[in-house]
PDB file of N, CA and C in Angstrom:
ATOM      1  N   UNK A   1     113.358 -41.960 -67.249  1.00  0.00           N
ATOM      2  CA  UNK A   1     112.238 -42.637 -66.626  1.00  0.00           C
ATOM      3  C   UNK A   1     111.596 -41.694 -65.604  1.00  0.00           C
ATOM      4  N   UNK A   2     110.450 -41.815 -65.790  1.00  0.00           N
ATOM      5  CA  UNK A   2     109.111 -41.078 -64.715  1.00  0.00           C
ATOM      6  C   UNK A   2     108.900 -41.505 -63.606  1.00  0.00           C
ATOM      7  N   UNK A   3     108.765 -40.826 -62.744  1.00  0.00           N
ATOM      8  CA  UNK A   3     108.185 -41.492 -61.636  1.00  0.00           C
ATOM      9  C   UNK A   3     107.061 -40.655 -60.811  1.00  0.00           C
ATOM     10  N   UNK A   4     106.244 -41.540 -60.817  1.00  0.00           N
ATOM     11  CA  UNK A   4     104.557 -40.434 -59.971  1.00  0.00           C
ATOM     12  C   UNK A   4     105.025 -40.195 -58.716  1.00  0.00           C
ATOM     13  N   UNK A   5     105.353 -40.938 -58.255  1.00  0.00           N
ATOM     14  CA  UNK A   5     105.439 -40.566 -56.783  1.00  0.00           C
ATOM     15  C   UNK A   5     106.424 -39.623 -56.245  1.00  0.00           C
ATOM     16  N   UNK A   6     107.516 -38.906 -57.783  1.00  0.00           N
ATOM     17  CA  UNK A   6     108.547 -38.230 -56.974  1.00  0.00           C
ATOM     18  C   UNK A   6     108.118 -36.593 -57.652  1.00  0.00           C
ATOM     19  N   UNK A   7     107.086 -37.028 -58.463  1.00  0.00           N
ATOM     20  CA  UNK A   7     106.743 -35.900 -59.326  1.00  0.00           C
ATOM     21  C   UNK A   7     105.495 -35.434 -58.406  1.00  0.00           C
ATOM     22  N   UNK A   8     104.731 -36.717 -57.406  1.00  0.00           N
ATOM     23  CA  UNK A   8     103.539 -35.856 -56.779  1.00  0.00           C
ATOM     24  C   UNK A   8     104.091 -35.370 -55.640  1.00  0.00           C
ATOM     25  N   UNK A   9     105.327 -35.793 -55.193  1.00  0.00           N
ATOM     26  CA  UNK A   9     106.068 -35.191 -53.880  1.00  0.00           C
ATOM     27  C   UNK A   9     106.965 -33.909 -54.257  1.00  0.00           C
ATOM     28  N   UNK A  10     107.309 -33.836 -55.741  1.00  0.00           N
ATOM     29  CA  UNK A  10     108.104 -32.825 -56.223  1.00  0.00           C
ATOM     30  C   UNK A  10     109.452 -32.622 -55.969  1.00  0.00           C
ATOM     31  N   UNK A  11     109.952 -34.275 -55.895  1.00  0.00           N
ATOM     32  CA  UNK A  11     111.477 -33.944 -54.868  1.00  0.00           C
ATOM     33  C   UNK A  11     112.169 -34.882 -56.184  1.00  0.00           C
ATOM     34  N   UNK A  12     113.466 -34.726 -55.901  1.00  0.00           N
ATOM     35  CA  UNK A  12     114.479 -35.186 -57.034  1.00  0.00           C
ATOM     36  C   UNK A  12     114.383 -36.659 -56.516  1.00  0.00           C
ATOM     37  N   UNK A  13     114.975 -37.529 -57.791  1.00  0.00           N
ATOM     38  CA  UNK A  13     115.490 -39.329 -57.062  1.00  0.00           C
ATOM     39  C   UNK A  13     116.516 -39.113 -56.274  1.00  0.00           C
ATOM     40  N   UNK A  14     117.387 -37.977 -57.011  1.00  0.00           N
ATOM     41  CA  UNK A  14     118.672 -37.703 -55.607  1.00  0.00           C
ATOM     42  C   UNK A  14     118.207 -37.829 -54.052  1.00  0.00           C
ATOM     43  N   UNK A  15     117.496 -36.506 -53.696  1.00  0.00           N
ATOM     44  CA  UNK A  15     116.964 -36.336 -52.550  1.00  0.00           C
ATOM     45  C   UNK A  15     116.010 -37.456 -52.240  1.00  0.00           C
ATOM     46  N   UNK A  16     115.426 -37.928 -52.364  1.00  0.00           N
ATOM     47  CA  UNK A  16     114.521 -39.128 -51.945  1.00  0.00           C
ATOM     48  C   UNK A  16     115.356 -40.315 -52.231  1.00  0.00           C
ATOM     49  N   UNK A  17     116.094 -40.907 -52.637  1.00  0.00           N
ATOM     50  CA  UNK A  17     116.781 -42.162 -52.925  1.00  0.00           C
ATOM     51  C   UNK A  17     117.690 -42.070 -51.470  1.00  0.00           C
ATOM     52  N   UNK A  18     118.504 -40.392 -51.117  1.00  0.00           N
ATOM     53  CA  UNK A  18     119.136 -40.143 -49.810  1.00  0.00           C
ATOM     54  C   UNK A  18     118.118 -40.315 -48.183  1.00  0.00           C
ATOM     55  N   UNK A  19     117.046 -40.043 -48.616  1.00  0.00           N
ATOM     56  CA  UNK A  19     115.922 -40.074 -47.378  1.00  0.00           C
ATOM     57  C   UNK A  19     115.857 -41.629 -47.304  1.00  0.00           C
ATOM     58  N   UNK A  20     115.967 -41.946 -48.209  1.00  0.00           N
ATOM     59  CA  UNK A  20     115.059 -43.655 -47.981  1.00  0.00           C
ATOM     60  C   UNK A  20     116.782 -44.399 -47.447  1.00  0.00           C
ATOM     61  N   UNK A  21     117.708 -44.021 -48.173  1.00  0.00           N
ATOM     62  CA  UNK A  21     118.892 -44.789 -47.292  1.00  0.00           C
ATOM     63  C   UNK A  21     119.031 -44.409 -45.749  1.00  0.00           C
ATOM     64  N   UNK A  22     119.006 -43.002 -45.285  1.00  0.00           N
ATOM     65  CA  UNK A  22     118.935 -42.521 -44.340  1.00  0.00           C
ATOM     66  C   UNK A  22     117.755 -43.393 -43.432  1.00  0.00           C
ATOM     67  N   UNK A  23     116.509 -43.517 -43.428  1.00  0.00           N
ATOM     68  CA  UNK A  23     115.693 -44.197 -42.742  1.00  0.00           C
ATOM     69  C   UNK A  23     115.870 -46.041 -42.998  1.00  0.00           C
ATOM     70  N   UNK A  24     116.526 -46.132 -44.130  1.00  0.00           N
ATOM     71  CA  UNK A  24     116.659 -48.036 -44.387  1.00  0.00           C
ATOM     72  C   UNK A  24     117.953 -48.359 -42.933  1.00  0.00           C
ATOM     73  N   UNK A  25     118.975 -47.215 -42.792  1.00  0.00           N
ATOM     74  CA  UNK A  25     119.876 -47.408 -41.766  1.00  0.00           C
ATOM     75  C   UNK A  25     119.033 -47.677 -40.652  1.00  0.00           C
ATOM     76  N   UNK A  26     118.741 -46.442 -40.421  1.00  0.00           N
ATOM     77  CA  UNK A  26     117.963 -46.676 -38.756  1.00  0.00           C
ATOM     78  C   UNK A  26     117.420 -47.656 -38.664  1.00  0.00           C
ATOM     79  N   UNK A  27     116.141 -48.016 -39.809  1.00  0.00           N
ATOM     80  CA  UNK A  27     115.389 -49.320 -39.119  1.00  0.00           C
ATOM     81  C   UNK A  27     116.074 -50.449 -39.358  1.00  0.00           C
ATOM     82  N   UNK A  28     116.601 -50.759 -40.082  1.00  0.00           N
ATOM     83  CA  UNK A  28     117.864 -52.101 -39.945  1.00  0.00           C
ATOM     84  C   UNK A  28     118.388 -52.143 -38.334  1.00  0.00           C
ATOM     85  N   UNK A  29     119.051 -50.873 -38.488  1.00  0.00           N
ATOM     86  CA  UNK A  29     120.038 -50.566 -36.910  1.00  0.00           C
ATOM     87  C   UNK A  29     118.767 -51.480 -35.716  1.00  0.00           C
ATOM     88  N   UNK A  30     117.796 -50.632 -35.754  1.00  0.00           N
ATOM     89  CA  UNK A  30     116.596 -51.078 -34.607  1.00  0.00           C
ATOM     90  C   UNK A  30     116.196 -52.160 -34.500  1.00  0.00           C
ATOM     91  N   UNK A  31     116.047 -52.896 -36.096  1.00  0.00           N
ATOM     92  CA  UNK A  31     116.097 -53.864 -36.114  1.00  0.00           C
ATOM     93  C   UNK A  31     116.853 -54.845 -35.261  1.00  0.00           C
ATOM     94  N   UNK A  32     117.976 -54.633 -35.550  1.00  0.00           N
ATOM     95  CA  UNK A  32     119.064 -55.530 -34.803  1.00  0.00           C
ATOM     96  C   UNK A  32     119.271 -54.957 -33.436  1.00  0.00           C
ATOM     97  N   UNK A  33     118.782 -53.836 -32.900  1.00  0.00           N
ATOM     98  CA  UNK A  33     118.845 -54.059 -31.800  1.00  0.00           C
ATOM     99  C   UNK A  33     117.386 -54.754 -31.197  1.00  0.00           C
ATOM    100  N   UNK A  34     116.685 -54.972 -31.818  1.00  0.00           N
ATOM    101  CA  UNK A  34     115.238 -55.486 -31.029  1.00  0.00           C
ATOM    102  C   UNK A  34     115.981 -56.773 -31.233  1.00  0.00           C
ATOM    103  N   UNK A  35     116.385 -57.310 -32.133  1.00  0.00           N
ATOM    104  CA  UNK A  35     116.643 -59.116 -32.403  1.00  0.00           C
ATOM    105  C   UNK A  35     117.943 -58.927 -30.958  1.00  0.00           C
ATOM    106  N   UNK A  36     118.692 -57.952 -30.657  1.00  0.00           N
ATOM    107  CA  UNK A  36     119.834 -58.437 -29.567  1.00  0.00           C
ATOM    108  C   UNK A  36     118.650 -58.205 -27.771  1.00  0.00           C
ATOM    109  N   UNK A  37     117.950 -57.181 -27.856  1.00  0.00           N
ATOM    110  CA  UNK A  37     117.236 -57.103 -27.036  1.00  0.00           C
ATOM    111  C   UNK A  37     115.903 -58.379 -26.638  1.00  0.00           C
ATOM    112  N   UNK A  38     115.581 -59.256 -27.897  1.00  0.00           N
ATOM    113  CA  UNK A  38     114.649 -60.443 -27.606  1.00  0.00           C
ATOM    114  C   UNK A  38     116.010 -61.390 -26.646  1.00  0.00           C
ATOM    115  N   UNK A  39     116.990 -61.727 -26.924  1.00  0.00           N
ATOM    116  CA  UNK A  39     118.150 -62.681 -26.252  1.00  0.00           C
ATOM    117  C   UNK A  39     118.768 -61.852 -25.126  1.00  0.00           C
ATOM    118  N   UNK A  40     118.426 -60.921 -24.700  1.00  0.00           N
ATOM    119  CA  UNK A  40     119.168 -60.083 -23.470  1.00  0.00           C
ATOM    120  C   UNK A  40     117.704 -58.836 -23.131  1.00  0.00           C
ATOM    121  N   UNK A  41     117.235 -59.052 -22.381  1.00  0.00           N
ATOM    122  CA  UNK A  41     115.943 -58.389 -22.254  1.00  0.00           C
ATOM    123  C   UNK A  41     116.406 -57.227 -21.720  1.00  0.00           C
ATOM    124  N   UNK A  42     117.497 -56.490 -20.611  1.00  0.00           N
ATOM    125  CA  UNK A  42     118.093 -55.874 -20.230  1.00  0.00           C
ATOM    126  C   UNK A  42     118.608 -54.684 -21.105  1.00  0.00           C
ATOM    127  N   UNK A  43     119.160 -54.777 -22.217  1.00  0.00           N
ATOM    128  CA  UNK A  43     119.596 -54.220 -23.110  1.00  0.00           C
ATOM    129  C   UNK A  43     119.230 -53.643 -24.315  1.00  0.00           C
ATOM    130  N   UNK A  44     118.945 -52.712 -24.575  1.00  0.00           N
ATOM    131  CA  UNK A  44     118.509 -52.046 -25.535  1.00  0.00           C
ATOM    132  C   UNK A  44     116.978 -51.901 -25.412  1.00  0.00           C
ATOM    133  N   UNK A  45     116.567 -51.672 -24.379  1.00  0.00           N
ATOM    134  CA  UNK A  45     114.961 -51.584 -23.508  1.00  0.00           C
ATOM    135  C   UNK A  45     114.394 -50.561 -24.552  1.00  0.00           C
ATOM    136  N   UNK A  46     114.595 -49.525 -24.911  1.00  0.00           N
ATOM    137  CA  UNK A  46     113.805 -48.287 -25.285  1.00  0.00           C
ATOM    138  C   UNK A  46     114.214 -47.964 -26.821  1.00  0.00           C
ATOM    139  N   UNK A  47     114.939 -48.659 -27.600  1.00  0.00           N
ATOM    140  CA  UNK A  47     115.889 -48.487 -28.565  1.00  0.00           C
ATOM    141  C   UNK A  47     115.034 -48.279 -29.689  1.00  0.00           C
ATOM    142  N   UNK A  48     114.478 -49.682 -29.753  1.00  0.00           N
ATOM    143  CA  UNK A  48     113.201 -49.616 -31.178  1.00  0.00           C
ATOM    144  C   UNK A  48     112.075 -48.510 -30.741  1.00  0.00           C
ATOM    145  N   UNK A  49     111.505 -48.431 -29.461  1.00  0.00           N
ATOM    146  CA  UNK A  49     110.528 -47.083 -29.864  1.00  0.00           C
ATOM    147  C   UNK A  49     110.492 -46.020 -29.740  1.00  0.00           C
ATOM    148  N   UNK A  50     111.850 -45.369 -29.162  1.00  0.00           N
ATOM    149  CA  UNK A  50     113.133 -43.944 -29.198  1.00  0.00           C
ATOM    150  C   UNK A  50     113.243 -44.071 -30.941  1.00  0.00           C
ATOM    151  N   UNK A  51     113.526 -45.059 -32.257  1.00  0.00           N
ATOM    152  CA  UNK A  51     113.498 -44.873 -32.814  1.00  0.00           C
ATOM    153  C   UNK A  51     112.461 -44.700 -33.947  1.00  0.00           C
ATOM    154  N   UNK A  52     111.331 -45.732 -33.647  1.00  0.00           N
ATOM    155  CA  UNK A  52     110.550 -45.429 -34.655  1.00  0.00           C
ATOM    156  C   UNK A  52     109.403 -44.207 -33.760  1.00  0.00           C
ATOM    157  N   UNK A  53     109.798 -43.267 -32.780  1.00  0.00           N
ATOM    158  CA  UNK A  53     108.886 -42.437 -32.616  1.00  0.00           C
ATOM    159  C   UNK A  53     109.926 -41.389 -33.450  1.00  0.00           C
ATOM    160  N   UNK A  54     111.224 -41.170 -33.124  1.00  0.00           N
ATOM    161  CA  UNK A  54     111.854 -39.942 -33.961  1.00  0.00           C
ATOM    162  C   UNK A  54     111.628 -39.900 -35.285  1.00  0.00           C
ATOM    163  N   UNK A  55     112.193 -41.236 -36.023  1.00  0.00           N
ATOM    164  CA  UNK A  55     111.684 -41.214 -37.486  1.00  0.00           C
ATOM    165  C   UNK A  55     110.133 -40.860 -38.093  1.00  0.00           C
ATOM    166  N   UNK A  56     109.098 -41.103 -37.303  1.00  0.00           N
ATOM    167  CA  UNK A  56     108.082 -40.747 -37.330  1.00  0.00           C
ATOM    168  C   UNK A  56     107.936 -39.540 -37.390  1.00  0.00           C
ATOM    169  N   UNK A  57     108.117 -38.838 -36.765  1.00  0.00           N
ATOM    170  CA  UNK A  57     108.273 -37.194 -36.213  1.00  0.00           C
ATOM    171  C   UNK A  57     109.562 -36.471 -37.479  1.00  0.00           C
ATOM    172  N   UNK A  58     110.883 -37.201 -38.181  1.00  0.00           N
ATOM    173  CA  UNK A  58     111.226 -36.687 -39.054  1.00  0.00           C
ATOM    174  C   UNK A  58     110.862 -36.775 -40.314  1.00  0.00           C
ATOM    175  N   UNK A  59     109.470 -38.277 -40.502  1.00  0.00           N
ATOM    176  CA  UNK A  59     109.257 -38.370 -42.107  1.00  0.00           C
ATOM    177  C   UNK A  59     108.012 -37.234 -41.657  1.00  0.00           C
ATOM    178  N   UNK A  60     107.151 -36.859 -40.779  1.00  0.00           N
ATOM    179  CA  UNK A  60     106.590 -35.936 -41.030  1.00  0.00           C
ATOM    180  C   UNK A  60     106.673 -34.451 -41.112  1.00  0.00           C
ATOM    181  N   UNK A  61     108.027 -34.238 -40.492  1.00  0.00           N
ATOM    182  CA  UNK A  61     108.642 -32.973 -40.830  1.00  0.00           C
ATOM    183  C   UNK A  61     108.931 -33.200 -42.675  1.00  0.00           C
ATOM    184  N   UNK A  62     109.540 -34.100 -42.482  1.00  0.00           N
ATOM    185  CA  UNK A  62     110.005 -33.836 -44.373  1.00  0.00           C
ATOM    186  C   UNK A  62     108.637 -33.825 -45.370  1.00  0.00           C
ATOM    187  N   UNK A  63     107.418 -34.560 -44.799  1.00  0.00           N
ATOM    188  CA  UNK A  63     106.183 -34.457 -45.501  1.00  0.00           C
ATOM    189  C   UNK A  63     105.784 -33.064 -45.483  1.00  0.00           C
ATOM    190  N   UNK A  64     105.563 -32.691 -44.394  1.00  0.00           N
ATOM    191  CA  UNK A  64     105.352 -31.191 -44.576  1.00  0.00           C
ATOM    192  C   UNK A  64     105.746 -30.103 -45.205  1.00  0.00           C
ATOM    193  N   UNK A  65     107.498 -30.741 -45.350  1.00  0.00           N
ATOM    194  CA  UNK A  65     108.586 -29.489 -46.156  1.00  0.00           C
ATOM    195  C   UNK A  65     107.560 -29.874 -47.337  1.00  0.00           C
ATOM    196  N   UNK A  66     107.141 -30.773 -47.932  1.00  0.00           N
ATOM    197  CA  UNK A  66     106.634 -31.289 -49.672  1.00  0.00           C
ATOM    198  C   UNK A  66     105.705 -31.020 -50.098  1.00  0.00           C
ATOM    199  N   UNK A  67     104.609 -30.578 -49.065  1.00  0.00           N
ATOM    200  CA  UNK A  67     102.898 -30.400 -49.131  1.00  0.00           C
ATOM    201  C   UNK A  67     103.102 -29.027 -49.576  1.00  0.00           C
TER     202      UNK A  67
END
């Protein structure tokens, strides 16, 4: 089976099936810390946007490795 999107990025399902688990962790993780941070406002203050600014900054490093 084909796939456009791994053939216009040029990367294996290996390597991209590993990127997308790698980032499904984190934002789950953030996830649950924003849902423990809505019930304890104190805790986990900076968590979700410490993470979705790094991931940001690593899917565009990996975009760049692809271009």
């Amino acid at each position: 089976m084909k796939f456009q999107h791994l053939e216009e990025k040029q990367v294996s399902y290996i390597s991209h099936f590993k990127n997308t688990l790698y980032l499904s962790y984190h934002l789950i993780r953030s996830g649950m810390a924003v849902f423990i941070h809505g019930l304890y406002p104190d805790i986990f203050v900076n968590t979700a946007s410490n993470t979705i600014n790094n991931l940001y900054l690593e899917i565009n490093s990996i975009n760049k490795k692809l271009d």
